[in-house]
C-alpha atoms as a PDB file:
ATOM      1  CA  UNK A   1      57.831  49.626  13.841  1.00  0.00           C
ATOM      2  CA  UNK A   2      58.127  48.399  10.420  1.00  0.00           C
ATOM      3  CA  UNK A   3      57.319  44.254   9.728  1.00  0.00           C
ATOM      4  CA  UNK A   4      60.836  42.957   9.806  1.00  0.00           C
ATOM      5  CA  UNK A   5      61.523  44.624  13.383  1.00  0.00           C
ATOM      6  CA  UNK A   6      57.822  43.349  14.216  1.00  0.00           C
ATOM      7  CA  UNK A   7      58.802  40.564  13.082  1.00  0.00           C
ATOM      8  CA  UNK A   8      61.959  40.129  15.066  1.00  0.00           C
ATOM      9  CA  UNK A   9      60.696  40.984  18.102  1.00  0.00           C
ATOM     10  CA  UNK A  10      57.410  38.431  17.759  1.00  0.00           C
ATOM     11  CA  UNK A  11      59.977  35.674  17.185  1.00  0.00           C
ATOM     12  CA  UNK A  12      61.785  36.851  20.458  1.00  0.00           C
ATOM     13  CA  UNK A  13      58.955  36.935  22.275  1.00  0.00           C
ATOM     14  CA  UNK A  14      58.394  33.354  21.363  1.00  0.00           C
ATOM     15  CA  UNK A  15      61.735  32.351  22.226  1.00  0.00           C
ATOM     16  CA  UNK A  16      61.553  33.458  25.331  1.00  0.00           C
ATOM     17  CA  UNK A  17      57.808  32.068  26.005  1.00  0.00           C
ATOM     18  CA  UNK A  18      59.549  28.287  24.674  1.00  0.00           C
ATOM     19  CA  UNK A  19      63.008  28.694  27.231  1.00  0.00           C
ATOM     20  CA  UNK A  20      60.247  29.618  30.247  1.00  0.00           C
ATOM     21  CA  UNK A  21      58.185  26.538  29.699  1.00  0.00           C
ATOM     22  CA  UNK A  22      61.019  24.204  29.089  1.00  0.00           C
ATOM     23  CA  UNK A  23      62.781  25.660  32.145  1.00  0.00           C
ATOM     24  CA  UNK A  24      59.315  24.783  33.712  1.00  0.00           C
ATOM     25  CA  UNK A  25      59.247  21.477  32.428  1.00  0.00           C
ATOM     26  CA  UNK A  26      54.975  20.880  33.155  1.00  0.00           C
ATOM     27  CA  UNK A  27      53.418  18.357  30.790  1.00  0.00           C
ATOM     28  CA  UNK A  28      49.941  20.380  31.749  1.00  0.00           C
ATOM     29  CA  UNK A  29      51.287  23.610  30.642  1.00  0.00           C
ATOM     30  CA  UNK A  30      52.436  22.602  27.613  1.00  0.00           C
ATOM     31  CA  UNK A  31      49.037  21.091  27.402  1.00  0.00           C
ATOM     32  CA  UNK A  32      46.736  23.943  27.993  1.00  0.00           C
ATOM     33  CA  UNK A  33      49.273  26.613  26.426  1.00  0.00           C
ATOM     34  CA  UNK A  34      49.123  24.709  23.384  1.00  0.00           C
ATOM     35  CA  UNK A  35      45.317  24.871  23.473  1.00  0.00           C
ATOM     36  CA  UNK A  36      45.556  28.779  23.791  1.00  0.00           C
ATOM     37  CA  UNK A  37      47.902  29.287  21.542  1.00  0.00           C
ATOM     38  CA  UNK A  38      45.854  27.077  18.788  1.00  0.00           C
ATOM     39  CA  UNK A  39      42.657  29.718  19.381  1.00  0.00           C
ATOM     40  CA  UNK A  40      45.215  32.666  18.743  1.00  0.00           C
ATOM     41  CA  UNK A  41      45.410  31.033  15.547  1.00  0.00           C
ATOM     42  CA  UNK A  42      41.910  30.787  15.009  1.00  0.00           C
ATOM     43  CA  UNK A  43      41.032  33.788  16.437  1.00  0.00           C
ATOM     44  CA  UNK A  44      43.688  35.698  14.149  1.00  0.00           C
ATOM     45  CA  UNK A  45      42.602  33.771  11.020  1.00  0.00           C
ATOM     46  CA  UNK A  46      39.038  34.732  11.735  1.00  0.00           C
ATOM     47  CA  UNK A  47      39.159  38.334  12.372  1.00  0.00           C
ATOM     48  CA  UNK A  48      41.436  38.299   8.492  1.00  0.00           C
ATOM     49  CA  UNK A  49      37.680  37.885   7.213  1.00  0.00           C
ATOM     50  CA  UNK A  50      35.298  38.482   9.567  1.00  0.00           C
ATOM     51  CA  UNK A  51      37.240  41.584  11.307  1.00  0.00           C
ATOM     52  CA  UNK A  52      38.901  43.240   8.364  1.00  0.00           C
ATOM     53  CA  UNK A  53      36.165  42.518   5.374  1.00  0.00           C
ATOM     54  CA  UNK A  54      33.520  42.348   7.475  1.00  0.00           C
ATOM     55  CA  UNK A  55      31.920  39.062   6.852  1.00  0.00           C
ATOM     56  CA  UNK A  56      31.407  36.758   9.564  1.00  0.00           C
ATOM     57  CA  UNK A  57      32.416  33.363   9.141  1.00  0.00           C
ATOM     58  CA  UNK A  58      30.190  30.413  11.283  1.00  0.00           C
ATOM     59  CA  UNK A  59      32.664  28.101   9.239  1.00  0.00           C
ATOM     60  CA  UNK A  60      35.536  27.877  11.244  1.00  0.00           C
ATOM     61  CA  UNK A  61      35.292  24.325  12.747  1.00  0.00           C
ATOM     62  CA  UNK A  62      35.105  22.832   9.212  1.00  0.00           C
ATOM     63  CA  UNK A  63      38.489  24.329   8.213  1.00  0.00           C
ATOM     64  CA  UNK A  64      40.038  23.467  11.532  1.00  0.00           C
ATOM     65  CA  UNK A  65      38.528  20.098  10.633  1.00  0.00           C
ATOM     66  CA  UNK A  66      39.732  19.882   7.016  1.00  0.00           C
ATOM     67  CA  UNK A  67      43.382  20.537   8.282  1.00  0.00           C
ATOM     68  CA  UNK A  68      43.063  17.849  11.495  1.00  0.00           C
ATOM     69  CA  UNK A  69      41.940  15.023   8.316  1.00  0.00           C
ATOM     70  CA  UNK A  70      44.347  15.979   5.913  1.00  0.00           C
ATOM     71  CA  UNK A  71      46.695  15.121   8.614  1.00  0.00           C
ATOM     72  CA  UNK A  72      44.650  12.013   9.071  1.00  0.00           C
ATOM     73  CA  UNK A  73      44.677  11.100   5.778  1.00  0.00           C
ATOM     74  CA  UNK A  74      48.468  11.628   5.235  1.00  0.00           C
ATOM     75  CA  UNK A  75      49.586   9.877   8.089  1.00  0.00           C
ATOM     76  CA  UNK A  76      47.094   6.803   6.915  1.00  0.00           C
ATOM     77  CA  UNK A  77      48.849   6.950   3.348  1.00  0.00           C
ATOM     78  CA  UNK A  78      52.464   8.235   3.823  1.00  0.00           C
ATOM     79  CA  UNK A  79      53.508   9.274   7.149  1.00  0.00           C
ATOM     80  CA  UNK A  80      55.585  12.847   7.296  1.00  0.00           C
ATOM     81  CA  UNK A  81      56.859  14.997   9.599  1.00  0.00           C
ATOM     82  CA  UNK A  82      54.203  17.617  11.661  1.00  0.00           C
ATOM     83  CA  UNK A  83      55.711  20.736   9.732  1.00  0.00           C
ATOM     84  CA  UNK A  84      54.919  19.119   6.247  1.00  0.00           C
ATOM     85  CA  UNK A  85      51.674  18.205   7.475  1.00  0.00           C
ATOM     86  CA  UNK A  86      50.864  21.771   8.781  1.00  0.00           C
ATOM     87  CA  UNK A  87      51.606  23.190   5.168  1.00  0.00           C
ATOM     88  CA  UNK A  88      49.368  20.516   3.974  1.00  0.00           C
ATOM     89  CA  UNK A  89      46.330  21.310   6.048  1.00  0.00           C
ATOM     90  CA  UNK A  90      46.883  25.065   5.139  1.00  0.00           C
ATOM     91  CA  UNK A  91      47.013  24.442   1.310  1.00  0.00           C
ATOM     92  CA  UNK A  92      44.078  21.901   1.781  1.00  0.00           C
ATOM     93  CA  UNK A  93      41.627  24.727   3.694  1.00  0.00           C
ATOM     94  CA  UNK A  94      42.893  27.517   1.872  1.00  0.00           C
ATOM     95  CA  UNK A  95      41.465  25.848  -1.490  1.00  0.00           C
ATOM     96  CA  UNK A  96      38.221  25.053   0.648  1.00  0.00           C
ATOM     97  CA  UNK A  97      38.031  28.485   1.774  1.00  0.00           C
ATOM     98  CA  UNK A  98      38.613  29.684  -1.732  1.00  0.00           C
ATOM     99  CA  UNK A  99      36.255  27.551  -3.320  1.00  0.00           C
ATOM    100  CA  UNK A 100      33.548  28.683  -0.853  1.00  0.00           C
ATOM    101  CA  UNK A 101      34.936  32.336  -0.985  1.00  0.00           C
ATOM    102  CA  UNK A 102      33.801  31.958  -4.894  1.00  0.00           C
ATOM    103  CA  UNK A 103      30.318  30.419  -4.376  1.00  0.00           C
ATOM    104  CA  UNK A 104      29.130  32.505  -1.343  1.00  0.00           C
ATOM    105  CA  UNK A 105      30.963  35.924  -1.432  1.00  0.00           C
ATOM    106  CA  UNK A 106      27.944  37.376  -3.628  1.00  0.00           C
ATOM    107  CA  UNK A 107      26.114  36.735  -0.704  1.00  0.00           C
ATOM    108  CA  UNK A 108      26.177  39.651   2.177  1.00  0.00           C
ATOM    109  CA  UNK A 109      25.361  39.871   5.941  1.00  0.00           C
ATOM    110  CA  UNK A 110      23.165  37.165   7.428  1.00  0.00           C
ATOM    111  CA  UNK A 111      22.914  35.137   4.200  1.00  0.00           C
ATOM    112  CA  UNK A 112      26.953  34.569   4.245  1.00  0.00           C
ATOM    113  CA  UNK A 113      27.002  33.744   7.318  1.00  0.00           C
ATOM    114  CA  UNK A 114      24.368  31.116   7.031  1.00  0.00           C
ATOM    115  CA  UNK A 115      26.145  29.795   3.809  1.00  0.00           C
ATOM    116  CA  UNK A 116      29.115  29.159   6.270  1.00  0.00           C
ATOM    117  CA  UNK A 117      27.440  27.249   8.571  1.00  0.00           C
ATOM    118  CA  UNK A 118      25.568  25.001   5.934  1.00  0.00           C
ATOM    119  CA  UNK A 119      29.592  24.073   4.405  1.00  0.00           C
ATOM    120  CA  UNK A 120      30.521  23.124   8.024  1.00  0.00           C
ATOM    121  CA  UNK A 121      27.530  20.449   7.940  1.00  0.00           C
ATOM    122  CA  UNK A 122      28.125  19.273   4.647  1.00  0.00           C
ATOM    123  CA  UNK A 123      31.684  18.363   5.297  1.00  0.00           C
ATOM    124  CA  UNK A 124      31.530  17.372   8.504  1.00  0.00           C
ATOM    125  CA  UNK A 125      28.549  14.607   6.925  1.00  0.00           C
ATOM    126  CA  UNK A 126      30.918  13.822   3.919  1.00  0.00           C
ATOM    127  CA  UNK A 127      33.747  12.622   6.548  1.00  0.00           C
ATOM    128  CA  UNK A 128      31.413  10.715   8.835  1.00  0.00           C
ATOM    129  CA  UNK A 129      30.899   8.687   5.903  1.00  0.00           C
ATOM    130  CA  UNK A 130      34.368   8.916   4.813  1.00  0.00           C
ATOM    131  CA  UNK A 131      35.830   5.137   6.162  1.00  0.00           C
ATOM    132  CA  UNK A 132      39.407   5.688   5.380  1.00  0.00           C
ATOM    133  CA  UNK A 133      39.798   8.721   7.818  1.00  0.00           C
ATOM    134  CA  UNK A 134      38.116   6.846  10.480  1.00  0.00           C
ATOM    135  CA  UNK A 135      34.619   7.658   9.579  1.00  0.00           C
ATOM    136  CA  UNK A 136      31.731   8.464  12.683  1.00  0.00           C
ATOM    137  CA  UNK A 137      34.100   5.802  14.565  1.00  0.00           C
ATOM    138  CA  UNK A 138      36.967   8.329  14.233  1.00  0.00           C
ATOM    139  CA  UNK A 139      40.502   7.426  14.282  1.00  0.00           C
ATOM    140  CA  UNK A 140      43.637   6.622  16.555  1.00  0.00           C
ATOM    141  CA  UNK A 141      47.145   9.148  15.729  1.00  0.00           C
ATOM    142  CA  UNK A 142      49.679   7.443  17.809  1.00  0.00           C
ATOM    143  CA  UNK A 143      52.178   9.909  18.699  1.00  0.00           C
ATOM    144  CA  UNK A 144      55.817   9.127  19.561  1.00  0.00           C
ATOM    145  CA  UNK A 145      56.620  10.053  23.355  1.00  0.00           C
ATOM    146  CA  UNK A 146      59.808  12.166  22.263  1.00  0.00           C
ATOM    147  CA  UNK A 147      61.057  13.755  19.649  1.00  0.00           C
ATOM    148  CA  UNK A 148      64.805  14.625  18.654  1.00  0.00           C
ATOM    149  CA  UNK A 149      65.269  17.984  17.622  1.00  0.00           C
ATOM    150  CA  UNK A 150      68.603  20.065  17.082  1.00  0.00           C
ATOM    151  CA  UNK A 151      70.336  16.955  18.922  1.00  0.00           C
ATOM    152  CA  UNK A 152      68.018  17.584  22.021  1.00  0.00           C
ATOM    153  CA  UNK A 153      65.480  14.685  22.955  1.00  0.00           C
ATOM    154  CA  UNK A 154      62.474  17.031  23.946  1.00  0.00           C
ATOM    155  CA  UNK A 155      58.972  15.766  25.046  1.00  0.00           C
ATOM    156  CA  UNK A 156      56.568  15.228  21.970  1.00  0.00           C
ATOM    157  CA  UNK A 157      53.925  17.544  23.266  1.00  0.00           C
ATOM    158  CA  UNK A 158      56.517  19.824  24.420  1.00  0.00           C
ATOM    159  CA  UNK A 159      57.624  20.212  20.249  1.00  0.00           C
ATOM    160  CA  UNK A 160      53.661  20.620  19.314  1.00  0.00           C
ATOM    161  CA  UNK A 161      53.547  23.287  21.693  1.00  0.00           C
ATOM    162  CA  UNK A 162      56.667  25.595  19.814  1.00  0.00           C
ATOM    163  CA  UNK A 163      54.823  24.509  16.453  1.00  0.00           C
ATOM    164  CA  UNK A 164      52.230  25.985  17.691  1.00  0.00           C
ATOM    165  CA  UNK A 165      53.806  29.135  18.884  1.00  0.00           C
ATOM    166  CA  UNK A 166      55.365  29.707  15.860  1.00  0.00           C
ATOM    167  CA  UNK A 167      52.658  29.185  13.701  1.00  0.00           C
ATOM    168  CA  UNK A 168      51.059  31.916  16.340  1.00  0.00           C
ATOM    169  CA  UNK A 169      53.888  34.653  15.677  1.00  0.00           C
ATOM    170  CA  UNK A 170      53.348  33.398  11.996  1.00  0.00           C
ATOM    171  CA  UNK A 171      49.872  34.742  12.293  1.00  0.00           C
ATOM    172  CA  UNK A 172      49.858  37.485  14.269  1.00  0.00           C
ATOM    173  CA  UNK A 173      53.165  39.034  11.671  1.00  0.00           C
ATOM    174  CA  UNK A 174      50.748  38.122   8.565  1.00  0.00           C
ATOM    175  CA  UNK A 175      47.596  40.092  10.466  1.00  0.00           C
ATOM    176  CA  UNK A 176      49.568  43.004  11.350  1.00  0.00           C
ATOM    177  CA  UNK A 177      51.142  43.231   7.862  1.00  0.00           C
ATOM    178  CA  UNK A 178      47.642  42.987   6.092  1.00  0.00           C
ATOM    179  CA  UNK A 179      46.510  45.670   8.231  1.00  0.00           C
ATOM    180  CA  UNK A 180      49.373  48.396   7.563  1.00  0.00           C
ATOM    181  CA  UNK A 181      49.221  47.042   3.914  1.00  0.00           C
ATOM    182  CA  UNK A 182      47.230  48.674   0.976  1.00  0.00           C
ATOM    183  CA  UNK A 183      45.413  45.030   0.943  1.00  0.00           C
ATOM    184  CA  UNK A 184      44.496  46.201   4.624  1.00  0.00           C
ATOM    185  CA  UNK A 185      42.816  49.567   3.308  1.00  0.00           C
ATOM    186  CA  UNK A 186      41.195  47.608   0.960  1.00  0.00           C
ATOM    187  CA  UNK A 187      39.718  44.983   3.184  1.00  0.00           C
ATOM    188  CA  UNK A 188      38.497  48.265   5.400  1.00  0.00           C
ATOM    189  CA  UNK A 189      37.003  49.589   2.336  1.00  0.00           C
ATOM    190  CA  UNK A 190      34.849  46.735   1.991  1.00  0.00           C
ATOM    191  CA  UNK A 191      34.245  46.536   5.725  1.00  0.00           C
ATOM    192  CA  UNK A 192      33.051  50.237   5.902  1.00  0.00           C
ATOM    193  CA  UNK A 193      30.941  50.233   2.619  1.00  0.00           C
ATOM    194  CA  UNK A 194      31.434  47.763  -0.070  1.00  0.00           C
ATOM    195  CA  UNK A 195      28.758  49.472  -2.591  1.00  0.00           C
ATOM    196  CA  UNK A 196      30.862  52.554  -2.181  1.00  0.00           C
ATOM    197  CA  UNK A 197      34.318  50.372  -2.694  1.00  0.00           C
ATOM    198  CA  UNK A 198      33.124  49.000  -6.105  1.00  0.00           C
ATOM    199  CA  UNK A 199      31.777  52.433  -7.358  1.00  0.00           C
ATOM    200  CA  UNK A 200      35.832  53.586  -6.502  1.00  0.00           C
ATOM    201  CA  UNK A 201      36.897  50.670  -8.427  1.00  0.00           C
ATOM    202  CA  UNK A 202      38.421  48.298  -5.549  1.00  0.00           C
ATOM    203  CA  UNK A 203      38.321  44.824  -6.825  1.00  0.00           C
ATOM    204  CA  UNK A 204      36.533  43.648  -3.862  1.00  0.00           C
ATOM    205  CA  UNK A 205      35.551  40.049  -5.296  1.00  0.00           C
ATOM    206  CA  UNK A 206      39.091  39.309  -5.608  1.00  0.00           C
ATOM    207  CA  UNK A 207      40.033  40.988  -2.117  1.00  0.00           C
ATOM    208  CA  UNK A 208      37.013  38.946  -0.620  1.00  0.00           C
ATOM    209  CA  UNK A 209      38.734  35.696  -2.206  1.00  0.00           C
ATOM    210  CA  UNK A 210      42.184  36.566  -0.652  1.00  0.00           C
ATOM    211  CA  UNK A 211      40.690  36.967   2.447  1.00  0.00           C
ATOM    212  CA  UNK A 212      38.783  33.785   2.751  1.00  0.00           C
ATOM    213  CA  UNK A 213      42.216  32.209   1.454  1.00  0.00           C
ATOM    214  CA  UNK A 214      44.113  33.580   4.000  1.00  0.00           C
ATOM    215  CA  UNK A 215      41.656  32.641   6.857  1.00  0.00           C
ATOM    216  CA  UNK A 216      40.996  29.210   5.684  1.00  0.00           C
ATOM    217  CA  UNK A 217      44.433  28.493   5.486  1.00  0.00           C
ATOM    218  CA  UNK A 218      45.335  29.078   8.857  1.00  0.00           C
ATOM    219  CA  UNK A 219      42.563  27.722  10.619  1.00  0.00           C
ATOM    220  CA  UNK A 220      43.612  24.540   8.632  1.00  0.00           C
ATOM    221  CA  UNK A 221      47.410  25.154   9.780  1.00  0.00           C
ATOM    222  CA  UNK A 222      45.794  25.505  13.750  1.00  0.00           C
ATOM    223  CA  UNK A 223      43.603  21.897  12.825  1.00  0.00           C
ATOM    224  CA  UNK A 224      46.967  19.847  11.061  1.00  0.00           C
ATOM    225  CA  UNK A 225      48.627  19.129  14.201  1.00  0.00           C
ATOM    226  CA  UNK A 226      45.407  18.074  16.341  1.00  0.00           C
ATOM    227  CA  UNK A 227      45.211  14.623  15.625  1.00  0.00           C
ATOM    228  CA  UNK A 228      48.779  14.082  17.480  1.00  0.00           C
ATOM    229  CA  UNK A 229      47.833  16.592  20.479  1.00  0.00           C
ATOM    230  CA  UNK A 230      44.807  14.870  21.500  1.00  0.00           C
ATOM    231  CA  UNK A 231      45.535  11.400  19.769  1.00  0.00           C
ATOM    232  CA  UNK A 232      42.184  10.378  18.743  1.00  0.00           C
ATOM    233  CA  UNK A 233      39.942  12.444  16.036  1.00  0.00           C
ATOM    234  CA  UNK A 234      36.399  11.845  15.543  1.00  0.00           C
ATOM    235  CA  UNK A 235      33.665  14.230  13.733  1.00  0.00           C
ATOM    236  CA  UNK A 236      32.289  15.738  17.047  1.00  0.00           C
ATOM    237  CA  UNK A 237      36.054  16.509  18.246  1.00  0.00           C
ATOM    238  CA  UNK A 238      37.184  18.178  14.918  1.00  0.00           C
ATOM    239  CA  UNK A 239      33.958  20.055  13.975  1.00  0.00           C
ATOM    240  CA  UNK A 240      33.135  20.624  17.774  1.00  0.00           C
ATOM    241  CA  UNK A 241      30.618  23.927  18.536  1.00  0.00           C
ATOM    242  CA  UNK A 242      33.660  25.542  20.663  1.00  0.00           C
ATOM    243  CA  UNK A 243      35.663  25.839  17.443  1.00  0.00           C
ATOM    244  CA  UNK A 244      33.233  27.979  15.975  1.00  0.00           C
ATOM    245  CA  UNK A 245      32.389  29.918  19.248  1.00  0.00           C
ATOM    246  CA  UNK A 246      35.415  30.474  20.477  1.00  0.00           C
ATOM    247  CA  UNK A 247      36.760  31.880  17.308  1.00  0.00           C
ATOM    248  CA  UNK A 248      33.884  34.925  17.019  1.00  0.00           C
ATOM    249  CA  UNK A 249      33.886  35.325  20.581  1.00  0.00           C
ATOM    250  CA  UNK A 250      37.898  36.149  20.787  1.00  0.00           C
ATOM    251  CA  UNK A 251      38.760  38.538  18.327  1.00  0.00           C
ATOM    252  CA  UNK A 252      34.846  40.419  19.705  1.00  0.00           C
ATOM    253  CA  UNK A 253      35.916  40.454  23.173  1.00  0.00           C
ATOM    254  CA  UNK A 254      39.541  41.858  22.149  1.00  0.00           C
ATOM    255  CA  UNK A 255      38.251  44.057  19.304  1.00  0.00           C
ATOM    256  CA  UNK A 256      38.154  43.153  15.519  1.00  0.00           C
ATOM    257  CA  UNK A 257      39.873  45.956  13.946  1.00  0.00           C
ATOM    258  CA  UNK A 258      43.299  45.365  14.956  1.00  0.00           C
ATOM    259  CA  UNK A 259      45.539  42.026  14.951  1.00  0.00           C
ATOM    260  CA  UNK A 260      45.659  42.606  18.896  1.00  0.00           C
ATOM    261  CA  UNK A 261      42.348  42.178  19.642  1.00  0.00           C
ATOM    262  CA  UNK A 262      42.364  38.444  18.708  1.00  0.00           C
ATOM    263  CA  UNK A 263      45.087  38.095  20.743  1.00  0.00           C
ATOM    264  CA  UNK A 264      44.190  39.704  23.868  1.00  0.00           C
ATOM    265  CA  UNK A 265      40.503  38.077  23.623  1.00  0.00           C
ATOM    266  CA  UNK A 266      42.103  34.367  22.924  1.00  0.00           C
ATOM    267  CA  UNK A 267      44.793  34.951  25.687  1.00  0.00           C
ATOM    268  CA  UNK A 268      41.548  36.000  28.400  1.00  0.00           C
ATOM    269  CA  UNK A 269      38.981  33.963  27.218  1.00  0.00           C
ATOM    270  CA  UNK A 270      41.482  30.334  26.718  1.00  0.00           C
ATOM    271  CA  UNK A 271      43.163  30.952  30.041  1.00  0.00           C
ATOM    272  CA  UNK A 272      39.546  31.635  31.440  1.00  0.00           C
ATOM    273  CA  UNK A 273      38.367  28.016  29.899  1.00  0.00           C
ATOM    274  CA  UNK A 274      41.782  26.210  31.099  1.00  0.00           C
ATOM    275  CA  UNK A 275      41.086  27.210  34.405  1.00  0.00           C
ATOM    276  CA  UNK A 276      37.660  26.330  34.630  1.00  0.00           C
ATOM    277  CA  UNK A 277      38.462  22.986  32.928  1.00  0.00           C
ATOM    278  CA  UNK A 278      41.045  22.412  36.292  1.00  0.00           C
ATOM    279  CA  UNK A 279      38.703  23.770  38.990  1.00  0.00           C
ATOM    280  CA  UNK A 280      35.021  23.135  37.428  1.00  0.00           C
ATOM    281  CA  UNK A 281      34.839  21.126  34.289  1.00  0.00           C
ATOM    282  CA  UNK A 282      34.891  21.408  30.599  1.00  0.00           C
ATOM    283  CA  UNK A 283      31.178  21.422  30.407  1.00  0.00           C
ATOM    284  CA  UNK A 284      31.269  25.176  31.435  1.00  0.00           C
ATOM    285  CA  UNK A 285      33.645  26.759  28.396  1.00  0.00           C
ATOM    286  CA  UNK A 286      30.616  27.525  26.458  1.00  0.00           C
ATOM    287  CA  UNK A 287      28.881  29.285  29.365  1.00  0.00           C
ATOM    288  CA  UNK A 288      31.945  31.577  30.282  1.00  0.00           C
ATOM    289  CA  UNK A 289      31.985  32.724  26.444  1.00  0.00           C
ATOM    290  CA  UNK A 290      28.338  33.568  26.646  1.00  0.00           C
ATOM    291  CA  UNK A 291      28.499  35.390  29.755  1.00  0.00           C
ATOM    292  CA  UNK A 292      31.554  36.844  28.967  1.00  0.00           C
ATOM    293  CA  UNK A 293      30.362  37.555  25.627  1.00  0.00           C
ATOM    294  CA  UNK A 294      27.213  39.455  26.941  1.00  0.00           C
ATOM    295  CA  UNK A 295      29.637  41.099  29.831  1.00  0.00           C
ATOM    296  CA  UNK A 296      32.114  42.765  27.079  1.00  0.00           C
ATOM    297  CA  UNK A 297      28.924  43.624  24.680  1.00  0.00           C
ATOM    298  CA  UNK A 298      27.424  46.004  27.140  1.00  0.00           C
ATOM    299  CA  UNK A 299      30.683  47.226  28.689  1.00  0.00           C
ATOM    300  CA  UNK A 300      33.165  47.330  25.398  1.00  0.00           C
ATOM    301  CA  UNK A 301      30.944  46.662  22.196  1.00  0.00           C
ATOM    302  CA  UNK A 302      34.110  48.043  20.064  1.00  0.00           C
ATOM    303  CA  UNK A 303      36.077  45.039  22.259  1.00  0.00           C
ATOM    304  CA  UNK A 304      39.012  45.800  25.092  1.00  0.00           C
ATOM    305  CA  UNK A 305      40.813  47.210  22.458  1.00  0.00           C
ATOM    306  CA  UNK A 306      38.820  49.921  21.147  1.00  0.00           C
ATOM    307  CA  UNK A 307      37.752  50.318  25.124  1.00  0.00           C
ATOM    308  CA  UNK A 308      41.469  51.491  25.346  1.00  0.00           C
ATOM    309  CA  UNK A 309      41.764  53.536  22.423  1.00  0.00           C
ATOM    310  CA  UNK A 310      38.468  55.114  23.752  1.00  0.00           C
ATOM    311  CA  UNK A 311      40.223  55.923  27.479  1.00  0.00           C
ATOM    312  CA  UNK A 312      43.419  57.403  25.773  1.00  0.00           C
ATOM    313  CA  UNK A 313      41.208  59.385  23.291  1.00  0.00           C
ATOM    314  CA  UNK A 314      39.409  60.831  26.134  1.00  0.00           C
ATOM    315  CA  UNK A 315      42.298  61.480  28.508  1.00  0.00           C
ATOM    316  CA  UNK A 316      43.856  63.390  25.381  1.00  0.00           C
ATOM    317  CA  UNK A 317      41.277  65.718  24.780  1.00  0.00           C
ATOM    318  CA  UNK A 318      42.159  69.003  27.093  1.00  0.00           C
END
């Protein structure tokens, strides 16, 4: 299926997800689907670098973050509409994740992953100190109640939730095109052996710079709308540990080699947390990553998607 059929049937797909939950019509679905559907996002934009190129990326809560305050700091100075501000927060963390694509890509493995980390602190202590986006106090995003749209009032969380599953099928069409794309091949090239990918003359510096482009900018598209979802944004919210987590865990448990896996691991592992949230309590959604994390290790260390490919592999052979 080439991209513009893939394309059309993602967009379907969505359609059909949106009619179900309006026909629904449950504030708490809307709720916790949006929160799944913002992890697909992450997940996806993750796996672009750490799945395809093969660098793994602690950073993730600081670009969520740097999209969730550039929403912050546009509403504070000249108030426009969620799309605008989405676009915003992508161009905002895709020049982050350039900038720190440029200053950390010479470094490999561990040492990359560590220079991450250290850019998540340093923003998250240059907007605790940072009094016009609210500072350590954090600040209030009042949100209408309802929205008009296509001369239909809907419910304001209801219209953050088909952002949000657009800006999914947005993702999940970009992933699967980079894949089947010679940018794909190149990204595996660097994955598999990047020594032997300079010696055959791939530019990996500059693929390594579109790749931590690409991911920063749509972890900053999943963080733009936050502020109005949750309604109040402080440091510890934006730049919380389950951003990070969650966003490694997913696209392992599903498999990082294809654009499914992220999905598949953010669709099990977010309806997992929602669910616990409901029945247990929030304080848990770190402990069913870990144990799921350690389950899917030992049982599918090539995630549920290579676990497949593995069975039909094996029932193919005669």
């Amino acid at each position: 299926m080439n991209t513009a059929k893939f394309s059309l049937v993602a967009l379907a797909v969505g359609a059909v997800v949106m009619t179900v939950a309006h026909w629904m019509h449950v504030d708490y679905l809307y709720f916790a689907s949006y929160t799944i559907l913002q992890f697909v996002v992450l997940a996806t934009a993750w796996n672009i670098l750490g799945g395809y190129c093969g660098y793994v990326n602690f950073g993730s809560a600081a670009f969520f973050a740097m999209g969730a305050y550039a929403s912050v700091f546009m509403h504070k100075t000249y108030p426009l509409p969620v799309p605008i501000l989405i676009l915003i927060g992508g161009v905002v963390s895709g020049i982050v994740g350039f900038g720190m694509g440029y200053l950390t890509l010479r470094l490999r493995g561990s040492f990359f992953a560590i220079a991450t980390l250290a850019l998540s602190v340093v923003l998250q202590t240059l907007v605790v100190n940072w009094e016009y986006v609210g500072g350590s106090r954090g600040a209030y995003v009042i949100r209408p109640e309802t929205i008009e749209f296509a001369g239909i009032t809907i419910n304001y969380i209801e219209y953050l939730f088909g952002l949000m599953l657009l800006l999914a099928v947005i993702a999940l069409v970009t992933a699967r095109t980079i894949e089947r794309s010679q940018l794909g091949f190149g990204f595996a090239s660097i994955r598999d052996d990047e020594l032997a990918a300079e010696a055959a003359g791939v530019p990996t510096l500059r693929l390594k710079l579109i790749a931590t482009t690409l991911s920063g900018a749509f972890m900053g598209m999943a963080g733009a709308p936050f502020p109005f979802y949750i309604g109040y944004l402080q440091p510890s919210s934006a730049f919380g540990l389950e951003y990070a987590v969650n966003s490694i865990a997913m696209p392992m448990i599903g498999g990082t080699t294809s654009w499914v896996g992220p999905l598949v691991g953010a669709l099990l592992l977010g309806s997992a947390q929602q669910y616990a949230i409901v029945t247990i309590s929030s304080a848990v959604n770190l402990l069913i990553v870990g144990l799921m994390l350690v389950a899917f290790v030992i049982i599918a260390p090539n995630g549920l998607v290579g676990l497949v490919q593995g069975w039909r592999r094996s029932w193919r052979k005669p």
